[in-house]
Protein backbone atom coordinates (compact mmCIF):
# COMPACT_ATOMS: atom_id res chain seq x y z
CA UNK A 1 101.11 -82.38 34.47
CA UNK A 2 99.52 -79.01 34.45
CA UNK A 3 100.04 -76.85 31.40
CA UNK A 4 98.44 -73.49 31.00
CA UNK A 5 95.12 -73.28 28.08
CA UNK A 6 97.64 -71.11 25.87
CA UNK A 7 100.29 -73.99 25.63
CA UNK A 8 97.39 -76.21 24.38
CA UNK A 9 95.99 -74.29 22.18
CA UNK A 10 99.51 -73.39 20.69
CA UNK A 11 100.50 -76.92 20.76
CA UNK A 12 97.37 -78.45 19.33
CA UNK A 13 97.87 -75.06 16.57
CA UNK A 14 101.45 -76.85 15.55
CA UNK A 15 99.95 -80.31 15.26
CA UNK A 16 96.84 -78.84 13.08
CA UNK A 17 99.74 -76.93 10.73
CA UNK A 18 101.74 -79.92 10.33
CA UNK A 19 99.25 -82.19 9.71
CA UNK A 20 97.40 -80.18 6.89
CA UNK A 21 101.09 -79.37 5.75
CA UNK A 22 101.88 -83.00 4.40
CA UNK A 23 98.39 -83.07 2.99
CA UNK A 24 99.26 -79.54 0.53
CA UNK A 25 102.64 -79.70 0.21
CA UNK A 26 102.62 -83.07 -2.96
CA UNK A 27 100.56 -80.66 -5.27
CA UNK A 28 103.45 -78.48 -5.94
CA UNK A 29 105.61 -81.65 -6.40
CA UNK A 30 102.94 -83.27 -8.87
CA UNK A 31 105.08 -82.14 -12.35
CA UNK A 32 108.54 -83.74 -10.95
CA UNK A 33 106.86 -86.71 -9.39
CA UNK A 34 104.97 -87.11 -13.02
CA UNK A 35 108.32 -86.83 -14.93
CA UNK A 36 110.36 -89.37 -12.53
CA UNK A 37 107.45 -91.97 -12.32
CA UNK A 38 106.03 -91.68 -15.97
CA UNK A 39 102.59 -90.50 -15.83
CA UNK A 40 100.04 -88.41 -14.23
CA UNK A 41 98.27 -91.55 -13.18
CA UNK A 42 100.89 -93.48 -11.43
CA UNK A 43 101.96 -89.87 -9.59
CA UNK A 44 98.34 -89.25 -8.67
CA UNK A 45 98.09 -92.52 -6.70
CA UNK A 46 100.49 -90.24 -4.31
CA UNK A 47 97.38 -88.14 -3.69
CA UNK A 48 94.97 -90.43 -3.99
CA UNK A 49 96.39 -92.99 -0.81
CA UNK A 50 96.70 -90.34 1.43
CA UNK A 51 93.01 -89.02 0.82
CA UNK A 52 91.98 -92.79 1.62
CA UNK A 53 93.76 -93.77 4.69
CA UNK A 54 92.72 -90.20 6.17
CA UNK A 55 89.37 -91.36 5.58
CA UNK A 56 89.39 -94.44 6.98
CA UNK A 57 91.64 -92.73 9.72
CA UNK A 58 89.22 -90.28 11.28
CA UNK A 59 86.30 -91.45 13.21
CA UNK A 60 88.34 -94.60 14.15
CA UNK A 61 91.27 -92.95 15.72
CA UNK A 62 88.98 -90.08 17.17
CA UNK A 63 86.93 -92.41 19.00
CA UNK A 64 89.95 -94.64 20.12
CA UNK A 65 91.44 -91.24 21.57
CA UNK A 66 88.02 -90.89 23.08
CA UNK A 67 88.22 -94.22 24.95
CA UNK A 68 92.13 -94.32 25.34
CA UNK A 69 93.01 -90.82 25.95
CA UNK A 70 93.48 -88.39 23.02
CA UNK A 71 97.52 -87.28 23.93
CA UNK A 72 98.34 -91.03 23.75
CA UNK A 73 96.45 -91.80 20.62
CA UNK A 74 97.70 -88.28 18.60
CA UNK A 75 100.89 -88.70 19.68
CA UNK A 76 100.60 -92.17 18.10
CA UNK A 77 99.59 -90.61 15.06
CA UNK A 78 101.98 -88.06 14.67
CA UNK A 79 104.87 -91.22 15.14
CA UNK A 80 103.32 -92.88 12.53
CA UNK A 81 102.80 -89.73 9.57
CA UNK A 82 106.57 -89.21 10.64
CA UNK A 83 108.27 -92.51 10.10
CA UNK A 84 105.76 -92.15 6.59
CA UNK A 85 107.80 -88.70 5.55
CA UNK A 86 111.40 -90.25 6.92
CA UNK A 87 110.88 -93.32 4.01
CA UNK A 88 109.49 -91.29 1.76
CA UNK A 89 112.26 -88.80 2.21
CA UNK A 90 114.94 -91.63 1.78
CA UNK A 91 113.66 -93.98 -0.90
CA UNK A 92 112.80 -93.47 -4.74
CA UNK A 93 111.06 -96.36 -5.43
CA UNK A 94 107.51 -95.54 -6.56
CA UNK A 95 106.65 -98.23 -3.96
CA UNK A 96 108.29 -97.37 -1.15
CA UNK A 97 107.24 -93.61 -1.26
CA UNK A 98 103.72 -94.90 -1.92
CA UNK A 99 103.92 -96.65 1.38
CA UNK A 100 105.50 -93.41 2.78
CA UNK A 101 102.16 -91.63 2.09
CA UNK A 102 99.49 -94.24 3.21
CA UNK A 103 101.78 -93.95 6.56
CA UNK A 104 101.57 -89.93 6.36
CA UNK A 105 97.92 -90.14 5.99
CA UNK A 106 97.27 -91.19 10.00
CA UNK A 107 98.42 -87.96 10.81
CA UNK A 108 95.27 -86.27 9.40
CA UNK A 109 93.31 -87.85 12.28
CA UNK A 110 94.79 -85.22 14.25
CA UNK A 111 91.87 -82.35 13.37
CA UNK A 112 88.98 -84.75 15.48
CA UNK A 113 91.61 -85.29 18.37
CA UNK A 114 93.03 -81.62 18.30
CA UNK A 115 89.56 -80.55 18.90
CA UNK A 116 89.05 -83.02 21.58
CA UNK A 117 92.12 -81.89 23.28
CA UNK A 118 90.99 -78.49 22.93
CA UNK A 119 87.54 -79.71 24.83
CA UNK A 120 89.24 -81.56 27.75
CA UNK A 121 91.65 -78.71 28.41
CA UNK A 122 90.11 -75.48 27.93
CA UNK A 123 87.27 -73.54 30.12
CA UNK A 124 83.88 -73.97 27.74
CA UNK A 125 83.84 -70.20 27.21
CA UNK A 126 87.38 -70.47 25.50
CA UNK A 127 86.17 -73.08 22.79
CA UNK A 128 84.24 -71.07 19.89
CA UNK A 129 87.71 -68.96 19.48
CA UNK A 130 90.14 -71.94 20.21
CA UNK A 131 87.84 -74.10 17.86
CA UNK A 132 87.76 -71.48 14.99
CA UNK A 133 91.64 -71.25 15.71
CA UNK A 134 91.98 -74.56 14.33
CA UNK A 135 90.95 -73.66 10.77
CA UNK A 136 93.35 -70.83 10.87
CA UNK A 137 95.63 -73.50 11.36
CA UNK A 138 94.59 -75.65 8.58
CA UNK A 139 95.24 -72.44 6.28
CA UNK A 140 98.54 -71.80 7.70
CA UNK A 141 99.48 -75.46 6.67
CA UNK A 142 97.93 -75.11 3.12
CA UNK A 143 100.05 -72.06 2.96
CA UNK A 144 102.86 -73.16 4.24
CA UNK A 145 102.36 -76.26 2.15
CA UNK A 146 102.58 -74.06 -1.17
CA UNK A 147 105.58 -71.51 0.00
CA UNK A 148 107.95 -73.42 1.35
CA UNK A 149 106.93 -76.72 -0.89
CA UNK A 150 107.35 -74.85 -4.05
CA UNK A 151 110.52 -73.22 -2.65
CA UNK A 152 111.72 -76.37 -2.15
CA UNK A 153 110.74 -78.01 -5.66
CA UNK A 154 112.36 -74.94 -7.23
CA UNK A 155 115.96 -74.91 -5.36
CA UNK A 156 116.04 -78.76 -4.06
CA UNK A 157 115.03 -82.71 -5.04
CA UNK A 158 111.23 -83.47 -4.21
CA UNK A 159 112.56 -86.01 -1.37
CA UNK A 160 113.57 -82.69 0.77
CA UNK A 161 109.44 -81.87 0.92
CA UNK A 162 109.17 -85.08 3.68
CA UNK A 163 112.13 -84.45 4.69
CA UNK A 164 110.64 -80.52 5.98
CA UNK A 165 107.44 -82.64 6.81
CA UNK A 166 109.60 -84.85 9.11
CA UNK A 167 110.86 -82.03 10.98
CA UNK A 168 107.74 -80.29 11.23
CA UNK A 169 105.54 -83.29 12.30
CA UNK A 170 108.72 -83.58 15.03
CA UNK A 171 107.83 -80.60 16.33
CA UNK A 172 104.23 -81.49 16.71
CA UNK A 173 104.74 -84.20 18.54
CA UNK A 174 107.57 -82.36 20.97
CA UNK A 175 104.64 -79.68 21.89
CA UNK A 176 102.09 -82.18 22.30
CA UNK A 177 103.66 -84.10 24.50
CA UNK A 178 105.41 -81.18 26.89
CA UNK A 179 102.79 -78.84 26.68
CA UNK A 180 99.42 -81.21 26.58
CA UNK A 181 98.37 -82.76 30.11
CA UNK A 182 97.74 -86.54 29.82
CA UNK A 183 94.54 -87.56 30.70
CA UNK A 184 92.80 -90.70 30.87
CA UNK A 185 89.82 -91.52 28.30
CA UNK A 186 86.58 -92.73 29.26
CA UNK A 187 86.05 -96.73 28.63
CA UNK A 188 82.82 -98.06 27.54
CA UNK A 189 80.60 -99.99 29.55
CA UNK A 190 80.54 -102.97 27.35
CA UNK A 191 83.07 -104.84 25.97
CA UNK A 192 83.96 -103.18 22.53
CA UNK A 193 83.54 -104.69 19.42
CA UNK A 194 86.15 -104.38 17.01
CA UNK A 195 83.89 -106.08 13.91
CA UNK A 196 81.50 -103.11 14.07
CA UNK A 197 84.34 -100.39 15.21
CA UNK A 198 86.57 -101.30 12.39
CA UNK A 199 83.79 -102.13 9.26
CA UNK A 200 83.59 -97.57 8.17
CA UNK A 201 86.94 -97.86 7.46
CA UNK A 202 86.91 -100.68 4.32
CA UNK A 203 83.74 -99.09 3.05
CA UNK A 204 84.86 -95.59 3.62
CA UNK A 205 87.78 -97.01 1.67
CA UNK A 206 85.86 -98.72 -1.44
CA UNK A 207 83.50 -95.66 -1.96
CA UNK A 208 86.18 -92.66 -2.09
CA UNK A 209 88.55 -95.22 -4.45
CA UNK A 210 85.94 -95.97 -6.23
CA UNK A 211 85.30 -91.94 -6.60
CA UNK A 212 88.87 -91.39 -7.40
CA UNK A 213 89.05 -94.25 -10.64
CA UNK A 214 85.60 -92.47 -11.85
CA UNK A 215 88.22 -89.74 -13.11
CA UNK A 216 89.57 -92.02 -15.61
CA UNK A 217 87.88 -94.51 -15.66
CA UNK A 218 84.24 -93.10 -15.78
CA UNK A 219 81.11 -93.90 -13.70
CA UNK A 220 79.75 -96.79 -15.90
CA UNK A 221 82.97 -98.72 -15.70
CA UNK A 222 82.62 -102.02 -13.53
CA UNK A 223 85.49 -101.59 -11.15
CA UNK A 224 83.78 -98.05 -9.90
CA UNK A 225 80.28 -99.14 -9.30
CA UNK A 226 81.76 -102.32 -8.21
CA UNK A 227 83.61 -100.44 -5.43
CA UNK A 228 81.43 -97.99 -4.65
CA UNK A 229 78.56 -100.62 -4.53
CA UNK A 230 80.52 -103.08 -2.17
CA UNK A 231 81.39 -99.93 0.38
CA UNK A 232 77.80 -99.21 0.72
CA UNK A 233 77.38 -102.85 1.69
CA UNK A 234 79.43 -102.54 4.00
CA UNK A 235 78.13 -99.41 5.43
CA UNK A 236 74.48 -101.05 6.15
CA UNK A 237 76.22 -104.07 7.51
CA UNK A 238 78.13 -101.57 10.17
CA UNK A 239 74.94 -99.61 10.73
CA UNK A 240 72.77 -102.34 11.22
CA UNK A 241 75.35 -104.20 13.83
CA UNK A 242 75.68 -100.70 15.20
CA UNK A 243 72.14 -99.71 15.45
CA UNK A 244 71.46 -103.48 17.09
CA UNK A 245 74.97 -102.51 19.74
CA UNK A 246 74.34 -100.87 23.25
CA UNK A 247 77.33 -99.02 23.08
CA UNK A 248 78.06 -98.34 19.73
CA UNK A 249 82.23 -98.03 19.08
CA UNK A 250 80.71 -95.25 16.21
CA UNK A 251 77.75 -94.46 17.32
CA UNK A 252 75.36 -93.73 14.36
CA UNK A 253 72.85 -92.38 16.37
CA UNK A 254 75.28 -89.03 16.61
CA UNK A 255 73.84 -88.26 13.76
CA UNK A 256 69.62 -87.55 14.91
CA UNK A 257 70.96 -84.97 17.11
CA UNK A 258 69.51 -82.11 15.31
CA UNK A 259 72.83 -79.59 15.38
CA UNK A 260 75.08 -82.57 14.79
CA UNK A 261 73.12 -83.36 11.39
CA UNK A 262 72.44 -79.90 10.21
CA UNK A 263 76.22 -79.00 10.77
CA UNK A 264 77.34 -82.09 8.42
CA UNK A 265 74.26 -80.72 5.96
CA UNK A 266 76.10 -77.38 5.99
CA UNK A 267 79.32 -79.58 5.51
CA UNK A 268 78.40 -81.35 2.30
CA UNK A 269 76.30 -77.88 0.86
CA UNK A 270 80.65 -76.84 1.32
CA UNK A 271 81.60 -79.62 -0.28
CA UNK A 272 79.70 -79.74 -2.96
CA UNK A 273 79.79 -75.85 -4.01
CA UNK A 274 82.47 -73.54 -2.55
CA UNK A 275 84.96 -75.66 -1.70
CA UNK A 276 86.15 -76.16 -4.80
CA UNK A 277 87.08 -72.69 -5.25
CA UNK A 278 90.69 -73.76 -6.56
CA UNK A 279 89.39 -75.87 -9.53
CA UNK A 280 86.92 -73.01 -10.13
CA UNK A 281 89.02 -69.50 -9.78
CA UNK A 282 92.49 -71.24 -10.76
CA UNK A 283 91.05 -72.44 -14.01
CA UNK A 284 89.83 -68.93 -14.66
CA UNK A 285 93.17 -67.23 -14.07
CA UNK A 286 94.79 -69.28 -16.07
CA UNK A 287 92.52 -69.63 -19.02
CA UNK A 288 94.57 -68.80 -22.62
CA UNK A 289 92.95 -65.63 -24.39
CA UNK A 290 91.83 -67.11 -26.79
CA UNK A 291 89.03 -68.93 -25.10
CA UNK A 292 87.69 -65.47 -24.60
CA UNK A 293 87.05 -65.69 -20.51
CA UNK A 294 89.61 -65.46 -17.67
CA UNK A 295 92.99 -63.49 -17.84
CA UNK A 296 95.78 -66.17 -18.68
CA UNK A 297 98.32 -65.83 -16.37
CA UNK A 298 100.45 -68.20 -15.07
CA UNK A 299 100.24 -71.02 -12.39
CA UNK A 300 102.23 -68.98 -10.27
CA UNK A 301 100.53 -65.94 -10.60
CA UNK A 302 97.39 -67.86 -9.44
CA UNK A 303 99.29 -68.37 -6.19
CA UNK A 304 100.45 -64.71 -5.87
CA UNK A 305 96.74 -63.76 -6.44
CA UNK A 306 95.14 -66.37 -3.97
CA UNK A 307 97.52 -65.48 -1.15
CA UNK A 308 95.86 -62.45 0.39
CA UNK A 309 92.69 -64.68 0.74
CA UNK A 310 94.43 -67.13 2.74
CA UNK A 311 95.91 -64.48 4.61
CA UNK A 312 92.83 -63.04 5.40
CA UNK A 313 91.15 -66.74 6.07
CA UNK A 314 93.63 -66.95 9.27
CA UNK A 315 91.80 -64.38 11.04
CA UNK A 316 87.92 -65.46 9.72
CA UNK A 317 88.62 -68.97 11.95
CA UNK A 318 88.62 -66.76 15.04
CA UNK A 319 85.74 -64.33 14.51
CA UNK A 320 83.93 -67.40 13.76
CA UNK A 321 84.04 -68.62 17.08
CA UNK A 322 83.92 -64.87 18.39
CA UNK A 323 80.66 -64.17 16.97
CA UNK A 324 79.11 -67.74 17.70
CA UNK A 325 80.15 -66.79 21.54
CA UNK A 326 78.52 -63.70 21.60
CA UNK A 327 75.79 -64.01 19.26
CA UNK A 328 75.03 -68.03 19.04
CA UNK A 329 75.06 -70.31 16.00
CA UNK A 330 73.21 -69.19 13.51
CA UNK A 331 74.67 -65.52 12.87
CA UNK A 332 78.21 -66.88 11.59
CA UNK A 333 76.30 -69.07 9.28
CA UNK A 334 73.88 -66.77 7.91
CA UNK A 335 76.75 -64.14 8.01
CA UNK A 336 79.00 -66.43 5.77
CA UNK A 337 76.51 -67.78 4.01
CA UNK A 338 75.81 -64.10 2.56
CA UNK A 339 79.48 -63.11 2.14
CA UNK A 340 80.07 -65.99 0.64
CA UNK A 341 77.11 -66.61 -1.60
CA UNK A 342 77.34 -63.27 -2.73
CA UNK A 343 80.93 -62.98 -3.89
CA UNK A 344 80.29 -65.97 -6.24
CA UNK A 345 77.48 -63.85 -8.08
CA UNK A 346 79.68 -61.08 -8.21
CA UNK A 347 82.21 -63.56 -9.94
CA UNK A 348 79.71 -64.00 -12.30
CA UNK A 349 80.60 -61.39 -13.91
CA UNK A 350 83.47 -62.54 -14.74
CA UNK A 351 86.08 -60.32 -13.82
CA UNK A 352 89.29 -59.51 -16.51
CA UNK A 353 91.24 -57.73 -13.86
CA UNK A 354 93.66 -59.71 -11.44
CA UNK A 355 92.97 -56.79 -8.67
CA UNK A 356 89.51 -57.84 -9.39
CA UNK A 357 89.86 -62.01 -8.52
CA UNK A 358 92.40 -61.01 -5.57
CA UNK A 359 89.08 -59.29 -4.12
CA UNK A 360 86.50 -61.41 -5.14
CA UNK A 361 88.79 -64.56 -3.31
CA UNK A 362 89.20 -62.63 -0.03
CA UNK A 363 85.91 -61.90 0.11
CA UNK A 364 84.71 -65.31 -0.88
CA UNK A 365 87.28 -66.84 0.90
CA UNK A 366 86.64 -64.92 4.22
CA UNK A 367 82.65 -65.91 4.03
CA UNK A 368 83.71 -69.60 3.36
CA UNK A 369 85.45 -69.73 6.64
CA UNK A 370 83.52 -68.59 8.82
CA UNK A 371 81.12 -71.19 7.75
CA UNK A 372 84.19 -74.07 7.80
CA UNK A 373 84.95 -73.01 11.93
CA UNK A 374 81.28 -73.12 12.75
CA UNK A 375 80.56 -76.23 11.35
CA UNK A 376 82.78 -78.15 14.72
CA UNK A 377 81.41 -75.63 16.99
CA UNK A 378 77.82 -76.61 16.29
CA UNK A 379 78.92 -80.00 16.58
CA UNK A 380 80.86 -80.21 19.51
CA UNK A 381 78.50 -77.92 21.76
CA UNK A 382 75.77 -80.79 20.55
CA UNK A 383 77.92 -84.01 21.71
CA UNK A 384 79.00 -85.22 24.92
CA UNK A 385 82.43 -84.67 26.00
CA UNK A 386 83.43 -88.12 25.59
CA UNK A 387 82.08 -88.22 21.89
CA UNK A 388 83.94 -85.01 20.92
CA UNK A 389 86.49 -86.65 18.86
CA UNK A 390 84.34 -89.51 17.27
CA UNK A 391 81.71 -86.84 16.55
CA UNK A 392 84.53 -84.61 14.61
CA UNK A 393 85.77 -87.66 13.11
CA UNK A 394 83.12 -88.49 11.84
CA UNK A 395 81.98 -84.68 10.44
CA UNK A 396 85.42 -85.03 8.31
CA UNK A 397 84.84 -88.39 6.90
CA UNK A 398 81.37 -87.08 6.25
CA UNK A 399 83.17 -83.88 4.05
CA UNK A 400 85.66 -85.90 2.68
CA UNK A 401 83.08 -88.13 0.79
CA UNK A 402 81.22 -85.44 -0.61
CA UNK A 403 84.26 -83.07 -1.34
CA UNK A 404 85.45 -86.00 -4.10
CA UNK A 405 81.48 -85.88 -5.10
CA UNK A 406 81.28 -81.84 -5.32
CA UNK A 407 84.72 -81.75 -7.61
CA UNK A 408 83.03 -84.58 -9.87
CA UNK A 409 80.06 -82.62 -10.01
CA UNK A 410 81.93 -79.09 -10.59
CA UNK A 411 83.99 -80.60 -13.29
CA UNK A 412 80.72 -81.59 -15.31
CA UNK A 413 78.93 -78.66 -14.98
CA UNK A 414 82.38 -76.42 -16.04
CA UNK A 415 82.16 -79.10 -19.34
CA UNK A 416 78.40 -77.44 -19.97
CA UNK A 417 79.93 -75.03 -21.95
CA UNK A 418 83.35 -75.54 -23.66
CA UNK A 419 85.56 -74.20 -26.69
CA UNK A 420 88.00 -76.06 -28.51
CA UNK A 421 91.72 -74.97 -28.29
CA UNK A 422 93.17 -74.23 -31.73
CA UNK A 423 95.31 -77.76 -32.03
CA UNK A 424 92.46 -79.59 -31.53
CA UNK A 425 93.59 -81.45 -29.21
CA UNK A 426 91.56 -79.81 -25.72
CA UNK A 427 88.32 -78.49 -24.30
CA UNK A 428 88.47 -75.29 -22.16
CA UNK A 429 85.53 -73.93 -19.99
CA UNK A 430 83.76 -71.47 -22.01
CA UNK A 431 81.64 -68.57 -20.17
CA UNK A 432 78.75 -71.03 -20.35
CA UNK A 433 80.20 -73.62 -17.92
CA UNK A 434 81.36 -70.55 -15.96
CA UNK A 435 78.19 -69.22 -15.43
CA UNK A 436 76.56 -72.69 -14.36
CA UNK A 437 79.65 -73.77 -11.99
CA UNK A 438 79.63 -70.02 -10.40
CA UNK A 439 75.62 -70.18 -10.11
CA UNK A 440 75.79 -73.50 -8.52
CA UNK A 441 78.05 -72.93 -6.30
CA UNK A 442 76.10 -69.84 -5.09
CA UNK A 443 73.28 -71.67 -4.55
CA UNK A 444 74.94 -74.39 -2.24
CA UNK A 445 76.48 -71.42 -0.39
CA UNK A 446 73.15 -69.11 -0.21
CA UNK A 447 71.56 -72.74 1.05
CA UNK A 448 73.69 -72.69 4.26
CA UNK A 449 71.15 -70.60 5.72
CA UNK A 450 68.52 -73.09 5.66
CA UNK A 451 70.90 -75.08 8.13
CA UNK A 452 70.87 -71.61 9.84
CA UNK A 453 67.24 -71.64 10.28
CA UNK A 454 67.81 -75.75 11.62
CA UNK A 455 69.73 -75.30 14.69
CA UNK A 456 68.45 -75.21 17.79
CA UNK A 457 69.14 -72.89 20.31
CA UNK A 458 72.67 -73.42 22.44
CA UNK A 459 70.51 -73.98 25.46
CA UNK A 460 68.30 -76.29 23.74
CA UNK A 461 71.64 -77.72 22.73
CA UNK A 462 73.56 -78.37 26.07
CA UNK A 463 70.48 -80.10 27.48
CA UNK A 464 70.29 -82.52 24.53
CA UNK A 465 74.10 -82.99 24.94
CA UNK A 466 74.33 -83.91 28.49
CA UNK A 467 71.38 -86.18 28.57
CA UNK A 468 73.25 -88.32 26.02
C-alpha cells in the first residue's frame, strides 16, 4: 500500500484528536454524572479508570506495535476505546459505563504509536514538524473536548458525549487504516517474556490509584501507602528481571541514554509546575470578591478566556519542531523555558483584568508547548527506530505519574495561604498560596533550561541511537 507522508500525518492527526477527545470531553459532564450517580466520588471513579488503564496502556501497547507492527496494534486500540464509548453510550448503569471507560482508556496508547507511525513513514527531515504536529493535535482534542462536550451537556443527555466519541474514534480508525501503509514490526531475537513485559502495568496501576485515593483519603491512610508501596515492589521486581533479560520487552536501559533521560527530566519539571495551569489560572478567575484576589467570573467565562491560548497552542506544536530542525534541541527548550517561566512571574502580579489572564495564558500557554513537542523529538532522535514507540510510551507513563504528583503538590502549596468564606463552611486560596503556587511553578519552568544545557548534540545523538 503506498500512501503519500501528508495522508499519514493527517491520519495519525485524526487518531491523536480523537483519542485526547474522550480523555477531555467527561469534565464538562462531571455535574450531571454527579447528580445521576450521587456523589462526586462515585462520578470521579469515571476519571479516575481511564487515567489508570492509559497508564498501564502505554509502554505495553507501544512496544507490542513495535514488535507487531504499529497499524495493526493502533487499529486494535482504536476498536477497543470504540466498543468502550458504544456501551457507555447505551447503558446507565454506573457499572456498565464504568466498564465503558476502562475500555476507552486503550485508545490513549495511540500518542507512542502515532509517533511511531509518523517515524516509519515519513523522510527524517519531516519529523520535528510532523512530531510537534501531534501536540497541536492533542489541543485540538482538548478543545474539541470542551466545545462540542459542553454543547452537548447543554442541549442533549450525557450518553450523546460517547456517542460523538464513537463516531469520531470511527473515523480514526477509517483513516488509519486507508491512508497508513501496513508494515511489518521488528521481532526480538529471544523469545519474549510476558512476566517481565506485562509486571509496569500492575505497579503503574497501584501507584497512580494509590495517588488518586490520597485526595480523600490522605497520604497517611493505609490503603494509599499500601498501594503505592506494593507498585514500587513491583517496579524493582520488573527492573531487576529486566535488567538480568537480553532483550528486554521494556527495556529500562532506554532510560541512560542521556537525551532520553533529560527529556523525561524536562517532562516531570512540566508536570510538576506548569502543567497544572487549569487548577492554577481557573481557580483565579473564578475566585468570589470577597477573597480579595482573582476576578470572579464564571466557569464559563474561564473557558471563553482560556480559548485564545489553545488557539494559539495549535500553531506552538509546529514551530517547535521548526526551530529544533533548524536550530537543534536546545533553543526550543531554552526558548520555552523563558516564555514560559516568565509569564508565570508576570502572573504574579496578579492580574484583576480578564484582557489581562487571556494574555498572560497565551503567552504562558504558547512557551509551555513548545517545551511539550520537544520533549518526543529529543526522545525519538535518541532511540532506535524499532524502540520509537516503547520509548514514547514510556515518556507518557513517565508524565502521567508525576502529573497526579505535581497537582498534589500544587494543591498544598495553593492551601499555604487561605481565607475563610463567610458561611464558614470553605477555604479559598488567598494571595499567599498564589504567590507560592505561581513562584513554584516558575521555578520548575525556568529549570527546563538546565535539561537545555543536558542534551547532547543531534550528531552526538544519532550515533548513540544507531549503535543501540
Amino acid at each position: 500500500m503506498r500512501s503519500s507522508p501528508n495522508k499519514v500525518i493527517a491520519a495519525v492527526f485524526i487518531a491523536e484528536m480523537a483519542a485526547t477527545f474522550e480523555s477531555a470531553m467527561i469534565f464538562g459532564a462531571l455535574p450531571k454524572l454527579i447528580g445521576d450517580y450521587g456523589d462526586p466520588v462515585t462520578a470521579g471513579w469515571l476519571v479516575i479508570i481511564h487515567s489508570l488503564i492509559s497508564a498501564a496502556t502505554y509502554a505495553v501497547a507501544g512496544r507490542i506495535g513495535d514488535i507487531r507492527g504499529r497499524k495493526l496494534v493502533i487499529l486494535v486500540l482504536i476498536a477497543i476505546a470504540t466498543c468502550g464509548s458504544l456501551v457507555s453510550a447505551v447503558f446507565h448503569s454506573f457499572a456498565m459505563v464504568l466498564i465503558g471507560r476502562a475500555l476507552q482508556g486503550f485508545g490513549s496508547a495511540v500518542l507512542p504509536l502515532s509517533i511511531g507511525l509518523l517515524r516509519e513513514n515519513l523522510p527524517s527531515e519531516r519529523m520535528p514538524i510532523s512530531v510537534g504536529l501531534m501536540s497541536t493535535a492533542s489541543g485540538a482534542g482538548v478543545v474539541l473536548g470542551l466545545i462540542l462536550g459542553g454543547q452537548i451537556i447543554d442541549r442533549l443527555n450525557w450518553h450523546w458525549l460517547f456517542a460523538a466519541s464513537a463516531v469520531l474514534l470511527v473515523m480514526a480508525f477509517l483513516a488509519i487504516y486507508f491512508l497508513v501503509p501496513s508494515r511489518s514490526g521488528t521481532p526480538p531475537k529471544h523469545p519474549i517474556d510476558w512476566i517481565e513485559g506485562l509486571l509496569p502495568a500492575p505497579a503503574i496501576m497501584a501507584i497512580l490509584l494509590g495517588f488518586s485515593l490520597s485526595k480523600d483519603l490522605g497520604w497517611l491512610n493505609w490503603k494509599v501507602g499500601g498501594l503505592v508501596v506494593f507498585g514500587l515492589m513491583l517496579l524493582v521486581v520488573w527492573l531487576k528481571r529486566a535488567l538480568g533479560s537480553p532483550e528486554p520487552f521494556i527495556d529500562p536501559r532506554l532510560f541512560t541514554k542521556r537525551n532520553v533521560a533529560a527529556g523525561n527530566l524536562l517532562g516531570i519539571m512540566l508536570a510538576l509546575g506548569t502543567a497544572n495551569i487549569v487548577m492554577v489560572f481557573s481557580t483565579y478567575i473564578q475566585s468570589p470578591a470577597w477573597t480579595g484576589v482573582g476576578l470572579g467570573l464564571t466557569a464559563t467565562m474561564y473557558g471563553v478566556i482560556k480559548l485564545p491560548s489553545n488557539i494559539l497552542s495549535f500553531f506552538a506544536g509546529p514551530v517547535s519542531g521548526w526551530l529544533m530542525q533548524r536550530r537543534g534541541a536546545r533553543f526550543p527548550v531554552v526558548l520555552g523555558a523563558i516564555l514560559g517561566g516568565t509569564g508565570w512571574l508576570a502572573a504574579m502580579t496578579l492580574p484583576g483584568h480578564w484582557l489581562a489572564m487571556l494574555l498572560l495564558m497565551c503567552w504562558i500557554s504558547f512557551g509551555t508547548t513548545l517545551l511539550n513537542a520537544a520533549i518526543p523529538n529529543i526522545i525519538v532522535a535518541a532511540v532506535p527506530v524499532d524502540r520509537t514507540s516503547e520509548a514514547i510510551g514510556a515518556m507518557s507513563v513517565v508524565r502521567g505519574m508525576f502529573g497526579a504528583i505535581g497537582a498534589q503538590v500544587i494543591g498544598l502549596i495553593l492551601a499555604t495561604g487561605t481565607v475563610l468564606s463567610p458561611d464558614g463552611k470553605a477555604h479559598y486560596p488567598s494571595a499567599t498560596g498564589y504567590y507560592a503556587a505561581m513562584g513554584w511553578i516558575a521555578a520548575m519552568t525556568f529549570a527546563a533550561v538546565l535539561c537545555a544545557v543536558a542534551l547532547r548534540s543531534h550528531a552526538a545523538t544519532q550515533r548513540e541511537a544507531a549503535d543501540s
